[in-house]
N, C-alpha and C. Protein backbone atom coordinates (compact mmCIF):
# COMPACT_ATOMS: atom_id res chain seq x y z
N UNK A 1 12.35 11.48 -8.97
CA UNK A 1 11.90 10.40 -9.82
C UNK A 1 10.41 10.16 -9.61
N UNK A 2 9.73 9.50 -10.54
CA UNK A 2 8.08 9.79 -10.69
C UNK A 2 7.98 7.67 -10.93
N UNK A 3 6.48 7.98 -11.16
CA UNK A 3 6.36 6.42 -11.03
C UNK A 3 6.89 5.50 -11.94
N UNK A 4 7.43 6.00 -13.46
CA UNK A 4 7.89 5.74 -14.59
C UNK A 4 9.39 5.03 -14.19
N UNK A 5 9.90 6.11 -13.77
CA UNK A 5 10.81 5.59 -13.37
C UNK A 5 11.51 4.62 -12.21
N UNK A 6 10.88 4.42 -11.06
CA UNK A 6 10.98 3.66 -9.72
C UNK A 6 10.43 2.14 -10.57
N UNK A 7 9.22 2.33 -11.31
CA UNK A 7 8.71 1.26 -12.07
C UNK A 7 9.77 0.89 -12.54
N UNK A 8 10.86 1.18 -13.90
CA UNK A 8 11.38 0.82 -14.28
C UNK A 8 12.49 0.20 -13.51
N UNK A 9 12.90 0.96 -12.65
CA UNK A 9 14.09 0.60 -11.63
C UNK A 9 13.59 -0.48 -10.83
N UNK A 10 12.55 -1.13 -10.62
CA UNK A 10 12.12 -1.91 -9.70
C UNK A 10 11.97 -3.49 -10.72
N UNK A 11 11.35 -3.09 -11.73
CA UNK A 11 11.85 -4.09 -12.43
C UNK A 11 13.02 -4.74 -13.03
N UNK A 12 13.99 -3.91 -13.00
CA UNK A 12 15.24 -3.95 -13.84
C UNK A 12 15.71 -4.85 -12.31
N UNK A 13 15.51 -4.22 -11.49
CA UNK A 13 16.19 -5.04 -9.79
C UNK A 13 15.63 -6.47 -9.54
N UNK A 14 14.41 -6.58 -10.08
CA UNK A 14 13.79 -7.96 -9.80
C UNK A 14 13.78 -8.50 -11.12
N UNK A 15 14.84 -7.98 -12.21
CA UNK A 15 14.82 -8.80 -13.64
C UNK A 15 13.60 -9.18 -14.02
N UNK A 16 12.49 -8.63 -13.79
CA UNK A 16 11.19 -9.09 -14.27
C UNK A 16 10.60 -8.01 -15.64
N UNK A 17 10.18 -8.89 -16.51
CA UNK A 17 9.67 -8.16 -17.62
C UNK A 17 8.37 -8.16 -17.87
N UNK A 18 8.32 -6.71 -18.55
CA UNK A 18 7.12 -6.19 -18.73
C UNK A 18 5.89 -7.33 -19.00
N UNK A 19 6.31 -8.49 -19.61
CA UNK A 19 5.04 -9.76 -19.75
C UNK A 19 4.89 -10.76 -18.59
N UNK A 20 5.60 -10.39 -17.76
CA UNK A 20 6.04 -11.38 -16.47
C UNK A 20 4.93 -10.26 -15.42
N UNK A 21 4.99 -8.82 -15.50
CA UNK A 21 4.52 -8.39 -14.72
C UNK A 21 3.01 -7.72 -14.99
N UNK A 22 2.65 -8.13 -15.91
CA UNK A 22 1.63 -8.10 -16.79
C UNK A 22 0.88 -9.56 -16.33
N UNK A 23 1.27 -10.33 -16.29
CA UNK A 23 0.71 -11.47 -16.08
C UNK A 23 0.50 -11.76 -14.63
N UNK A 24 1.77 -11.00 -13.59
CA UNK A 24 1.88 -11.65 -12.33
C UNK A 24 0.47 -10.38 -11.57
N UNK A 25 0.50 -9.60 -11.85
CA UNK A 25 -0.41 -7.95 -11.71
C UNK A 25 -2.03 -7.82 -12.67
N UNK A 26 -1.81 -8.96 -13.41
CA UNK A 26 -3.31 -8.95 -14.14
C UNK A 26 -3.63 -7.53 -14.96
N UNK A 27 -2.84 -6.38 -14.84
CA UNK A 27 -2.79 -5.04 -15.74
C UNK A 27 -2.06 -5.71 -17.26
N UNK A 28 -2.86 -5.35 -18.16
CA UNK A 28 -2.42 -5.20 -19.33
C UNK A 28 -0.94 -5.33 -20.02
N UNK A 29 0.00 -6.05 -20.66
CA UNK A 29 1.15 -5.74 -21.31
C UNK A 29 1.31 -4.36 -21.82
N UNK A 30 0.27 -3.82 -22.65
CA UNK A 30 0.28 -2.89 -22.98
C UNK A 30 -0.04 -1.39 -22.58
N UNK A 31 -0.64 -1.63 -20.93
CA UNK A 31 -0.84 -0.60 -20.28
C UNK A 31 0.34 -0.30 -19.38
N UNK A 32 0.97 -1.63 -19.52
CA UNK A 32 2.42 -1.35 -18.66
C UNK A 32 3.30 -0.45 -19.60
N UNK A 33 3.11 -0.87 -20.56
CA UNK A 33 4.12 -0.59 -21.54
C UNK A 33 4.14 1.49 -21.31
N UNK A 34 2.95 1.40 -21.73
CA UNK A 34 2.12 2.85 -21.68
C UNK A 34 3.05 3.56 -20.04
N UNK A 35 2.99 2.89 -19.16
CA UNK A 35 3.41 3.43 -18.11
C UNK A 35 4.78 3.54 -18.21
N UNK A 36 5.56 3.04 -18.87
CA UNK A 36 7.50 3.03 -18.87
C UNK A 36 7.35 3.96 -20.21
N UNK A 37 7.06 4.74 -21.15
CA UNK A 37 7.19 5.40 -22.15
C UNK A 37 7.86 6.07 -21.69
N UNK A 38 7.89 7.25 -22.56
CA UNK A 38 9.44 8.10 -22.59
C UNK A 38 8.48 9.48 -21.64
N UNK A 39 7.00 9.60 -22.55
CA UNK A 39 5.95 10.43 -21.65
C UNK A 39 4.86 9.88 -21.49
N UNK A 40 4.94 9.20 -19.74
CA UNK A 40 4.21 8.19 -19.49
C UNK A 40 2.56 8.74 -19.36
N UNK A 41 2.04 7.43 -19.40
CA UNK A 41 0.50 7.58 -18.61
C UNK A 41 0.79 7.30 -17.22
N UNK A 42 0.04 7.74 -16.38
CA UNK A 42 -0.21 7.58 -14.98
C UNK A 42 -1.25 6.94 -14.99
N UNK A 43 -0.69 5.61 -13.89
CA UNK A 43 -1.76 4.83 -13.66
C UNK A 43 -2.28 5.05 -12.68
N UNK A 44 -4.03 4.28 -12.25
CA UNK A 44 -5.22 4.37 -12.14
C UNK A 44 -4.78 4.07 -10.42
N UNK A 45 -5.53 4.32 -9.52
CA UNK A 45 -5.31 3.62 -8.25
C UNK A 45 -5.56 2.33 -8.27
N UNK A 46 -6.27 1.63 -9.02
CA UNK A 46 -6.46 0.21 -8.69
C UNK A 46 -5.08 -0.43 -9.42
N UNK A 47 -4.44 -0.13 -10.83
CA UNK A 47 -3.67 -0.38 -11.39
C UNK A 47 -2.02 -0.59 -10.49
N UNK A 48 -1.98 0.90 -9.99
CA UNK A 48 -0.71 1.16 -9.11
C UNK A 48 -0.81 -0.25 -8.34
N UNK A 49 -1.91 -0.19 -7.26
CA UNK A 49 -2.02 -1.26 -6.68
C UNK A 49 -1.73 -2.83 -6.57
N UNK A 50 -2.53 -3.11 -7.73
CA UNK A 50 -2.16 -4.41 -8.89
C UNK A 50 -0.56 -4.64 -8.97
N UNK A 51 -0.06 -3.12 -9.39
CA UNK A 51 1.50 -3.42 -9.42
C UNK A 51 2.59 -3.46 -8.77
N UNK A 52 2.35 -2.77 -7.57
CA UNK A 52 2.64 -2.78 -6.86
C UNK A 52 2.81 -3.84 -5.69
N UNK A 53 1.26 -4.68 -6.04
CA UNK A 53 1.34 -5.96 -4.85
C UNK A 53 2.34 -7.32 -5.50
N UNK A 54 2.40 -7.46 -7.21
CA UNK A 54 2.65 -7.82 -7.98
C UNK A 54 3.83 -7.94 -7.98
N UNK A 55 4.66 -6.39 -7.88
CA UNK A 55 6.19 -6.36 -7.26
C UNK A 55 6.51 -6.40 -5.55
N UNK A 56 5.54 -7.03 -4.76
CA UNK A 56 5.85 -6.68 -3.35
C UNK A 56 6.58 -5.34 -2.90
N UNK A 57 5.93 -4.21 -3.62
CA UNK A 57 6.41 -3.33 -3.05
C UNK A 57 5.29 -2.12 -2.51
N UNK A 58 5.15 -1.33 -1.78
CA UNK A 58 4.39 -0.42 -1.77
C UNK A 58 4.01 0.73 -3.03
N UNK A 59 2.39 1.13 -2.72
CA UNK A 59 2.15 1.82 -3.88
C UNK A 59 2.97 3.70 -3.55
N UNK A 60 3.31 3.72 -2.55
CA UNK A 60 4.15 4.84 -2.26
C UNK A 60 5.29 4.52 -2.70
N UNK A 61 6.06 3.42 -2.39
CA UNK A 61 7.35 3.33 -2.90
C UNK A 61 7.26 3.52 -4.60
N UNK A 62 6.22 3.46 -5.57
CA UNK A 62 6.68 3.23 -6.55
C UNK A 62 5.94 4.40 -7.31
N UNK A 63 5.32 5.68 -6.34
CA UNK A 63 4.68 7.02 -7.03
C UNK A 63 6.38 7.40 -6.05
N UNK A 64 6.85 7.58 -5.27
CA UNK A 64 7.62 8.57 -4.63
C UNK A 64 9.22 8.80 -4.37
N UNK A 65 9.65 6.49 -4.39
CA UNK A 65 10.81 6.14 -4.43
C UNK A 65 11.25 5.77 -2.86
N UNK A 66 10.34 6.15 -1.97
CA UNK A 66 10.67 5.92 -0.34
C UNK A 66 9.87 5.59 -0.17
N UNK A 67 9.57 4.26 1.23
CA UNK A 67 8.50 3.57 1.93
C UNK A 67 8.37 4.74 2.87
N UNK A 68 7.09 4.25 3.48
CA UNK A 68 6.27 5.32 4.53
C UNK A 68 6.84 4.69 5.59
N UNK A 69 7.43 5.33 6.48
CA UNK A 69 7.48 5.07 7.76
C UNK A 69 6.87 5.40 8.69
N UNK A 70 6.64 4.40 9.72
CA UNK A 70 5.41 4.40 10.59
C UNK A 70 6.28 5.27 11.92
N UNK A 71 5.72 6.20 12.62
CA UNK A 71 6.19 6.68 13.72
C UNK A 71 5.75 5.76 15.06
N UNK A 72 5.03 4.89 14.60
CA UNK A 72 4.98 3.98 15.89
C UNK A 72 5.06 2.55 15.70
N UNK A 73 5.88 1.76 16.13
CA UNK A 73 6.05 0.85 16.33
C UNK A 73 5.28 -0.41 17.19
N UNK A 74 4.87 -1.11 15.94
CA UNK A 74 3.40 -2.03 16.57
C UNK A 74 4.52 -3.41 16.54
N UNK A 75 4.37 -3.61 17.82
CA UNK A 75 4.12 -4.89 18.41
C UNK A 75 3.51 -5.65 19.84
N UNK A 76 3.72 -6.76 20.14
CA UNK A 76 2.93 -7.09 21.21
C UNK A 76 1.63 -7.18 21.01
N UNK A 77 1.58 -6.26 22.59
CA UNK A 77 -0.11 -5.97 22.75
C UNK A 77 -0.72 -5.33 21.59
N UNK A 78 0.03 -4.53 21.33
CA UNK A 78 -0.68 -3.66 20.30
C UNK A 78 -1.03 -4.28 18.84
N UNK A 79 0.00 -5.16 18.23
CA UNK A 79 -0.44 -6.17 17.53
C UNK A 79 -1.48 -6.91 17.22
N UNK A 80 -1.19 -7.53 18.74
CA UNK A 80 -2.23 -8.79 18.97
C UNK A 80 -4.09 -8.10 19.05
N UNK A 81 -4.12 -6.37 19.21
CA UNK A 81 -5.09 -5.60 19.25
C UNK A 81 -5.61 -5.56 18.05
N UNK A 82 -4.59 -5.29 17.05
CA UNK A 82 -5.00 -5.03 15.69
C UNK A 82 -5.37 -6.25 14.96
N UNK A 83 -4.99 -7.33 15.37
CA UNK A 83 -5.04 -8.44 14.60
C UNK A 83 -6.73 -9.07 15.29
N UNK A 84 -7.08 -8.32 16.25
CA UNK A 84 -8.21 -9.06 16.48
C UNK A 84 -9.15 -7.73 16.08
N UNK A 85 -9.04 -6.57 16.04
CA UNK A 85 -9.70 -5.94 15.99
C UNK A 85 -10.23 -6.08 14.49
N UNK A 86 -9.10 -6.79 13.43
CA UNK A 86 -9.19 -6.66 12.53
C UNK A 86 -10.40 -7.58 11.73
N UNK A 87 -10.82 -8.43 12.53
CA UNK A 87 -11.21 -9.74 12.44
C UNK A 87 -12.82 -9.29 12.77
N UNK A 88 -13.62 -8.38 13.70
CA UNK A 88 -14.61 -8.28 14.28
C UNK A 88 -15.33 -7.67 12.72
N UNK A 89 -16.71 -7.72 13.31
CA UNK A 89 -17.43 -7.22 12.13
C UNK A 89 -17.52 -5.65 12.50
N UNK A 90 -17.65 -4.75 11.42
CA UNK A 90 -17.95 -3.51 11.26
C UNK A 90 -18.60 -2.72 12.48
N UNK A 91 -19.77 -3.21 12.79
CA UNK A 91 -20.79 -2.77 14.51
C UNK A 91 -19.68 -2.83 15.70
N UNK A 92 -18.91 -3.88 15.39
CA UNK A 92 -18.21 -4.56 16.61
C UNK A 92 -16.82 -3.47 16.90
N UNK A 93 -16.50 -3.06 15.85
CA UNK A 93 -14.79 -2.37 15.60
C UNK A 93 -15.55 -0.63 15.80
N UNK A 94 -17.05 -0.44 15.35
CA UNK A 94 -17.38 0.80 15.43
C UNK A 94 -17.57 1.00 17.36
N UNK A 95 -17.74 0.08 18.15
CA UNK A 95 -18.07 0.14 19.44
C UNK A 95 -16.93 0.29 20.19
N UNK A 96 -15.80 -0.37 19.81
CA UNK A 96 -14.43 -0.27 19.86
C UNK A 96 -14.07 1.12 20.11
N UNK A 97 -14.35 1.22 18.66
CA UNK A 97 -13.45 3.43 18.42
C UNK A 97 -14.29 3.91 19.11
N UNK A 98 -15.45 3.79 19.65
CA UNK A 98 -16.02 4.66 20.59
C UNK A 98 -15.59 4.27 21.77
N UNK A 99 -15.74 3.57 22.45
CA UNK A 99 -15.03 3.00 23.49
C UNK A 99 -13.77 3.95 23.66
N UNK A 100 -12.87 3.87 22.84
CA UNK A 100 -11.36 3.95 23.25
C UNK A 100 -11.70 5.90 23.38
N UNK A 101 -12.36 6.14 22.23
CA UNK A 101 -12.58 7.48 22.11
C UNK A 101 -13.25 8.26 24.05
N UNK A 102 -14.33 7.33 24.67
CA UNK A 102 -14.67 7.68 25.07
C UNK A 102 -13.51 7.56 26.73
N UNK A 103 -12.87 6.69 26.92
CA UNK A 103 -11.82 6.54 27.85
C UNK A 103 -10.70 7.61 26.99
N UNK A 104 -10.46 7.78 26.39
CA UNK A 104 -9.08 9.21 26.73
C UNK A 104 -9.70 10.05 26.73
N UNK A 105 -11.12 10.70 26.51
CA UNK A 105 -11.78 11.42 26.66
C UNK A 105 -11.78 11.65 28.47
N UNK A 106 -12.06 10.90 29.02
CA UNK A 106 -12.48 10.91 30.39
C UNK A 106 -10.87 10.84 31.05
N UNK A 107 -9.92 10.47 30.47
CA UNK A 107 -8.82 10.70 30.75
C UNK A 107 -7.84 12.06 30.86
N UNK A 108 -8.35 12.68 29.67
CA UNK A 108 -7.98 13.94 29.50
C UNK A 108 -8.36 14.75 30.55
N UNK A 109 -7.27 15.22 31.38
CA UNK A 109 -7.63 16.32 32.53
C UNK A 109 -8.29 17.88 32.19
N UNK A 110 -9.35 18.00 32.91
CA UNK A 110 -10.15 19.12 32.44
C UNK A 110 -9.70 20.37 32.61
């Protein structure tokens, strides 16, 4: 199944219509429309996006039909890492990845 269709199936599950999700996604009625045809258009990355946040669902779930699963499991420390790391300015998060880069570096047995 392609995005035409997960689209359609995702709406039909959340009973939401094409003017409901047009409105809730800020994409066009009629570009939605364009996307459920019989031979769709493929939408834009910003669009998928839009519709995707629109239906709370991922923009993978709705090009592929399956969420991405993460092979690692964030919580805790590791969380509470990301949630601050997330927060620093750009200089601050670039000193970071070097940092960490430069300790498993020195970790790594020669």
């Amino acid at each position: 199944m392609g995005f035409r269709e997960n689209l359609k199936d995702e709406m039909d599950y959340q009973d939401i219509s094409t003017r409901e999700l047009a409105e809730k996604s800020g994409v066009g009625k009629r570009t939605i429309d364009n996307y459920l045809m019989s031979n769709p258009q493929e939408p834009g990355v910003y669009n998928a996006i839009k519709i995707a946040q629109a239906l709370n669902v991922s923009v993978e779930y709705l090009v592929t039909g399956s969420e991405y699963k993460s092979p690692v499991t964030i919580t805790g420390e590791k969380l509470e890492f990301l949630s601050s790391f997330e927060h620093l300015q750009a200089d601050d998060r670039l000193l970071i990845v070097n940092l960490i880069k430069k300790l498993q570096h020195a970790a790594t047995p020669s």
